[in-house]
C-alpha atoms as a PDB file:
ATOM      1  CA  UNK A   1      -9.475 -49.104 -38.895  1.00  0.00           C
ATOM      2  CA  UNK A   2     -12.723 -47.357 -39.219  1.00  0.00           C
ATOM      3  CA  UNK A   3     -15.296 -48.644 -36.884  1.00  0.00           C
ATOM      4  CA  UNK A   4     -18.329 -46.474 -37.763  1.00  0.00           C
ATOM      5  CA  UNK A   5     -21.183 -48.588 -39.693  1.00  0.00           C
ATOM      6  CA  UNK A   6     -23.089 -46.545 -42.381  1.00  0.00           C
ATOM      7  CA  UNK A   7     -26.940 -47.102 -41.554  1.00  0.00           C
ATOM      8  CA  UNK A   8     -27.722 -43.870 -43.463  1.00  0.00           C
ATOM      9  CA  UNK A   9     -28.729 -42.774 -40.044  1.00  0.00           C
ATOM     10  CA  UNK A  10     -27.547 -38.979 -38.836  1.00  0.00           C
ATOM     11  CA  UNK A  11     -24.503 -40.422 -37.205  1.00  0.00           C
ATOM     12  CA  UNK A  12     -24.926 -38.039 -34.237  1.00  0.00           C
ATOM     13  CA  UNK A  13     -24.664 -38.320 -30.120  1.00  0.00           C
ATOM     14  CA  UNK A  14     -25.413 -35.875 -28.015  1.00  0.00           C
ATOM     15  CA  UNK A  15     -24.354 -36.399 -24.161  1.00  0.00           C
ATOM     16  CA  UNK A  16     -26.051 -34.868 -21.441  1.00  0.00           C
ATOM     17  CA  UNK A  17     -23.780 -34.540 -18.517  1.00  0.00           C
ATOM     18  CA  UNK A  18     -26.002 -33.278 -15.410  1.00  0.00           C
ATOM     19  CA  UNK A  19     -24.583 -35.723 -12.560  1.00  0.00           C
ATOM     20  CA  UNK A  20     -21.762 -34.013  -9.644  1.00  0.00           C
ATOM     21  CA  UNK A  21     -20.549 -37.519  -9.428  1.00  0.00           C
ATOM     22  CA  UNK A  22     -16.687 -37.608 -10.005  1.00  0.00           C
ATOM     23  CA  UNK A  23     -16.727 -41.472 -10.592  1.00  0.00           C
ATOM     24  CA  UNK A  24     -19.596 -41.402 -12.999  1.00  0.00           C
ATOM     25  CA  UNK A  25     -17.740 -38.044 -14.796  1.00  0.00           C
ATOM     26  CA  UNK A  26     -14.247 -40.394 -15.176  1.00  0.00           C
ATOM     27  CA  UNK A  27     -15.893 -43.743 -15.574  1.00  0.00           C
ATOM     28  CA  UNK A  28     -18.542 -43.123 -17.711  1.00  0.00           C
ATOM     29  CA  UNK A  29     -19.323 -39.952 -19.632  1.00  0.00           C
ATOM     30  CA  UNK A  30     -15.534 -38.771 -20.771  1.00  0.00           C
ATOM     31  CA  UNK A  31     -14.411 -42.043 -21.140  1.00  0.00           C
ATOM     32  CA  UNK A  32     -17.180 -43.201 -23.715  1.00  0.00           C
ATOM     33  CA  UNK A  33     -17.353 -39.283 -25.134  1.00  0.00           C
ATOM     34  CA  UNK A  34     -13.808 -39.471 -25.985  1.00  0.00           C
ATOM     35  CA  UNK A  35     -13.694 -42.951 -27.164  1.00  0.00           C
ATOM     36  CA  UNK A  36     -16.841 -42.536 -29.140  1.00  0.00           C
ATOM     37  CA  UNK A  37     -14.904 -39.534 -30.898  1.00  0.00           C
ATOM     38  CA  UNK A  38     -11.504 -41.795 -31.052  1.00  0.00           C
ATOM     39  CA  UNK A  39     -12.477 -44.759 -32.144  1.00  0.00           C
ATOM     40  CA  UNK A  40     -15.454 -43.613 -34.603  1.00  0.00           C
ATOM     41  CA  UNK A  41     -18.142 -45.066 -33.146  1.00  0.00           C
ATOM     42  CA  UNK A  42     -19.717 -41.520 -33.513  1.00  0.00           C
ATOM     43  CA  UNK A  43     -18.436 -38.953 -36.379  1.00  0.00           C
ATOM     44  CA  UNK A  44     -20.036 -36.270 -34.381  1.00  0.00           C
ATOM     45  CA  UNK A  45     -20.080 -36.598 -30.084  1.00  0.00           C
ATOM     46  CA  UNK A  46     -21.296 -33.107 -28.357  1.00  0.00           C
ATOM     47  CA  UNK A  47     -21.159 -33.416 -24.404  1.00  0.00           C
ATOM     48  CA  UNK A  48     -23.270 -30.787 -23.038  1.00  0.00           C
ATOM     49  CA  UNK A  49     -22.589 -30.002 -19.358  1.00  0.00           C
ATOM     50  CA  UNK A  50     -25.416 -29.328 -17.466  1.00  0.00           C
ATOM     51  CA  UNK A  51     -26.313 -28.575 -13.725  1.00  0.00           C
ATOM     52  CA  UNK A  52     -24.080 -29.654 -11.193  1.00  0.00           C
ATOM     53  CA  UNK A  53     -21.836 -31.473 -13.857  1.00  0.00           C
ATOM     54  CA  UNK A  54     -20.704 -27.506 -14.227  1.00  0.00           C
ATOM     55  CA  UNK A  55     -19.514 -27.182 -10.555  1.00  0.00           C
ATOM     56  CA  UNK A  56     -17.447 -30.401 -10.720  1.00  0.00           C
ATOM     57  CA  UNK A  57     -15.851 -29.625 -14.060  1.00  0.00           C
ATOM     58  CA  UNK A  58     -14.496 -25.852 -12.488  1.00  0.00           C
ATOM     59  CA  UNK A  59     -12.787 -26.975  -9.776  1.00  0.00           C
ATOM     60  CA  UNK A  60     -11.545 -30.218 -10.824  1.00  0.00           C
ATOM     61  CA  UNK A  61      -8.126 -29.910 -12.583  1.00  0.00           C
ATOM     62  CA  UNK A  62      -8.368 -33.872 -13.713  1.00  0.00           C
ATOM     63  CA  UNK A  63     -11.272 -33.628 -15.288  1.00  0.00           C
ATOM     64  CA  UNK A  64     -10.178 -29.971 -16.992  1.00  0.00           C
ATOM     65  CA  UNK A  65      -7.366 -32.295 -18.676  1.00  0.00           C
ATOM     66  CA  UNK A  66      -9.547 -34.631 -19.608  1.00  0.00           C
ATOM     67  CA  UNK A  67     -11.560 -32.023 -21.194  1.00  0.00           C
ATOM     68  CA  UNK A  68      -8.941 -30.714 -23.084  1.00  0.00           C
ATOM     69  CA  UNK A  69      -8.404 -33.815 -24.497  1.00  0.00           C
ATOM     70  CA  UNK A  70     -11.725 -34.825 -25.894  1.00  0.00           C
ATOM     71  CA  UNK A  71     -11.871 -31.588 -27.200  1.00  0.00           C
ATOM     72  CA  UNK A  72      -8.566 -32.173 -28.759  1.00  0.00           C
ATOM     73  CA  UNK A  73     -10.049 -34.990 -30.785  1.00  0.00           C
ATOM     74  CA  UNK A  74     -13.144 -33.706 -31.862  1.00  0.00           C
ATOM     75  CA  UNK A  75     -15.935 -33.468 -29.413  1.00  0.00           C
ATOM     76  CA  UNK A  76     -17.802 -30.359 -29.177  1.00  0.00           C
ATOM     77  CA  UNK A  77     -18.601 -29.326 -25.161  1.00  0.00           C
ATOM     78  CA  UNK A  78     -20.955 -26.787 -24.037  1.00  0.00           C
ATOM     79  CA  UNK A  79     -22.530 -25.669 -21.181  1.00  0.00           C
ATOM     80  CA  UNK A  80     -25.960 -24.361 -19.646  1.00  0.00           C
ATOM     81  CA  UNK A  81     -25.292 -20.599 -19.474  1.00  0.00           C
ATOM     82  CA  UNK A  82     -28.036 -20.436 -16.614  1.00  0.00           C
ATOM     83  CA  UNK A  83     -26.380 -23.573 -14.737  1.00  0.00           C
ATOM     84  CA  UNK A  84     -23.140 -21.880 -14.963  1.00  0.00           C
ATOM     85  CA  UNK A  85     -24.106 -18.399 -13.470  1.00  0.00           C
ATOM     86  CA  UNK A  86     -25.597 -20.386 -11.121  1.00  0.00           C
ATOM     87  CA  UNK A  87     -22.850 -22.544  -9.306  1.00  0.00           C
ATOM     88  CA  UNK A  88     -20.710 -18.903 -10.235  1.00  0.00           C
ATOM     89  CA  UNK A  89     -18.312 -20.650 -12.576  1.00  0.00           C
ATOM     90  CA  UNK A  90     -19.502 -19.447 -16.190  1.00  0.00           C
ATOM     91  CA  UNK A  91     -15.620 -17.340 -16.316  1.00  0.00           C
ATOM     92  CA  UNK A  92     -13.840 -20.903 -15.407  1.00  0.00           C
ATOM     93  CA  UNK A  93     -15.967 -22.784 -18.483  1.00  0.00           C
ATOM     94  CA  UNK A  94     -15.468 -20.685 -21.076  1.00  0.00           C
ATOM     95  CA  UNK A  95     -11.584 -20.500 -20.090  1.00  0.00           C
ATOM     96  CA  UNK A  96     -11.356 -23.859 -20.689  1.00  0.00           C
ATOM     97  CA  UNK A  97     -12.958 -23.365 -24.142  1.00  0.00           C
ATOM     98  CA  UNK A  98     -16.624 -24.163 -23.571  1.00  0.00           C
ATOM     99  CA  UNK A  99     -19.125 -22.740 -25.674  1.00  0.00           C
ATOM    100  CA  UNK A 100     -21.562 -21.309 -23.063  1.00  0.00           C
ATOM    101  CA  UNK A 101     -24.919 -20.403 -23.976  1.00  0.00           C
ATOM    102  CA  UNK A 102     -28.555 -20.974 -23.091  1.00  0.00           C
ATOM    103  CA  UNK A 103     -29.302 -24.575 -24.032  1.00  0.00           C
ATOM    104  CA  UNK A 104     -32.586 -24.960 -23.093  1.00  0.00           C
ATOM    105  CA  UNK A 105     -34.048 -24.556 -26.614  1.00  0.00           C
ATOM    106  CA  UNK A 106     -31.308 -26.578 -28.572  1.00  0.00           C
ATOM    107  CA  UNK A 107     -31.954 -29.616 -26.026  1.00  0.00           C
ATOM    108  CA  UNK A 108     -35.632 -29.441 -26.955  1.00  0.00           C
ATOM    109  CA  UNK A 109     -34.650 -29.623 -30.577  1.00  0.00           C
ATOM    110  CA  UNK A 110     -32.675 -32.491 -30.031  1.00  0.00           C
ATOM    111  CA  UNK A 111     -35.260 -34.091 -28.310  1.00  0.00           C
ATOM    112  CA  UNK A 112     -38.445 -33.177 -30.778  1.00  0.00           C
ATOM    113  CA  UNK A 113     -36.021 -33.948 -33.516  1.00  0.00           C
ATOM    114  CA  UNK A 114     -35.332 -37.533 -32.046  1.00  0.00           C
ATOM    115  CA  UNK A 115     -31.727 -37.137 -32.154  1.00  0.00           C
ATOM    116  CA  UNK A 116     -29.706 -39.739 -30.854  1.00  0.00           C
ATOM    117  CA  UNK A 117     -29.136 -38.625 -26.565  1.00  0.00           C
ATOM    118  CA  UNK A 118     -27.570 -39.865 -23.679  1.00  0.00           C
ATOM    119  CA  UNK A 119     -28.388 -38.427 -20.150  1.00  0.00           C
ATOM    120  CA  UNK A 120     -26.096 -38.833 -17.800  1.00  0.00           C
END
C-alpha cells in the first residue's frame, strides 16, 4: 500500500544529521530516514551527516548496520568532506559507502531553493 500523497509538490527530504547524540541518531533520524524511504512517505530521503554526527557514525558498529540498511532501501547518505577530515574518519565513511564531498554549497541550494529539510 502506497502511502505517498501526490500534492504536485517535489516529493523530496533532505535530513541534516549534525547531533553526536546516540539516542537521538537511533530514535530519531534513522528511524524516520528509513521509514520515510520504507513506507513512502518520501520517494526521495537524503541524510546528510554533518559535524559530530560523522564521529559517532565511524566508530559505532550499530549504527554502521543501520546505515547499511537505509541505504539498502533507497536513501542516499553523504557526508561533510571538511567535517570528516576533521574528526579523522573521512577513510571509515566512504568504506561504508558514503558519498563524501564538500556540502557546503549543495546545503545552501537546498536551502535558497526551499527544499523540504530537517535538521537534526
Amino acid at each position: 500500500m502506497e502511502n505517498t500523497i501526490d500534492t504536485g509538490e517535489p516529493n523530496e527530504l533532505t535530513i541534516l544529521w549534525t547531533s553526536g547524540d546516540r539516542e537521538v541518531a537511533l530514535n530519531m533520524v534513522f528511524m524516520y530516514a528509513f521509514n520515510s524511504k520504507m513506507k513512502q512517505f518520501w520517494e526521495h530521503v537524503c541524510l546528510i551527516v554533518w559535524g559530530p554526527s560523522a564521529k559517532l557514525l565511524a566508530v559505532d558498529e550499530e549504527l554502521q548496520g543501520r546505515l547499511k540498511q537505509m541505504m539498502e532501501v533507497g536513501v542516499k547518505v553523504q557526508a561533510c568532506i571538511a567535517c570528516t577530515n576533521y574528526y579523522g574518519v573521512t577513510d571509515t565513511l566512504i568504506k561504508l559507502g558514503i558519498e563524501v564531498k564538500g556540502m557546503g554549497q549543495p546545503l545552501t541550494e537546498i536551502i535558497k531553493e526551499g527544499k523540504k529539510l530537517l535538521c537534526i
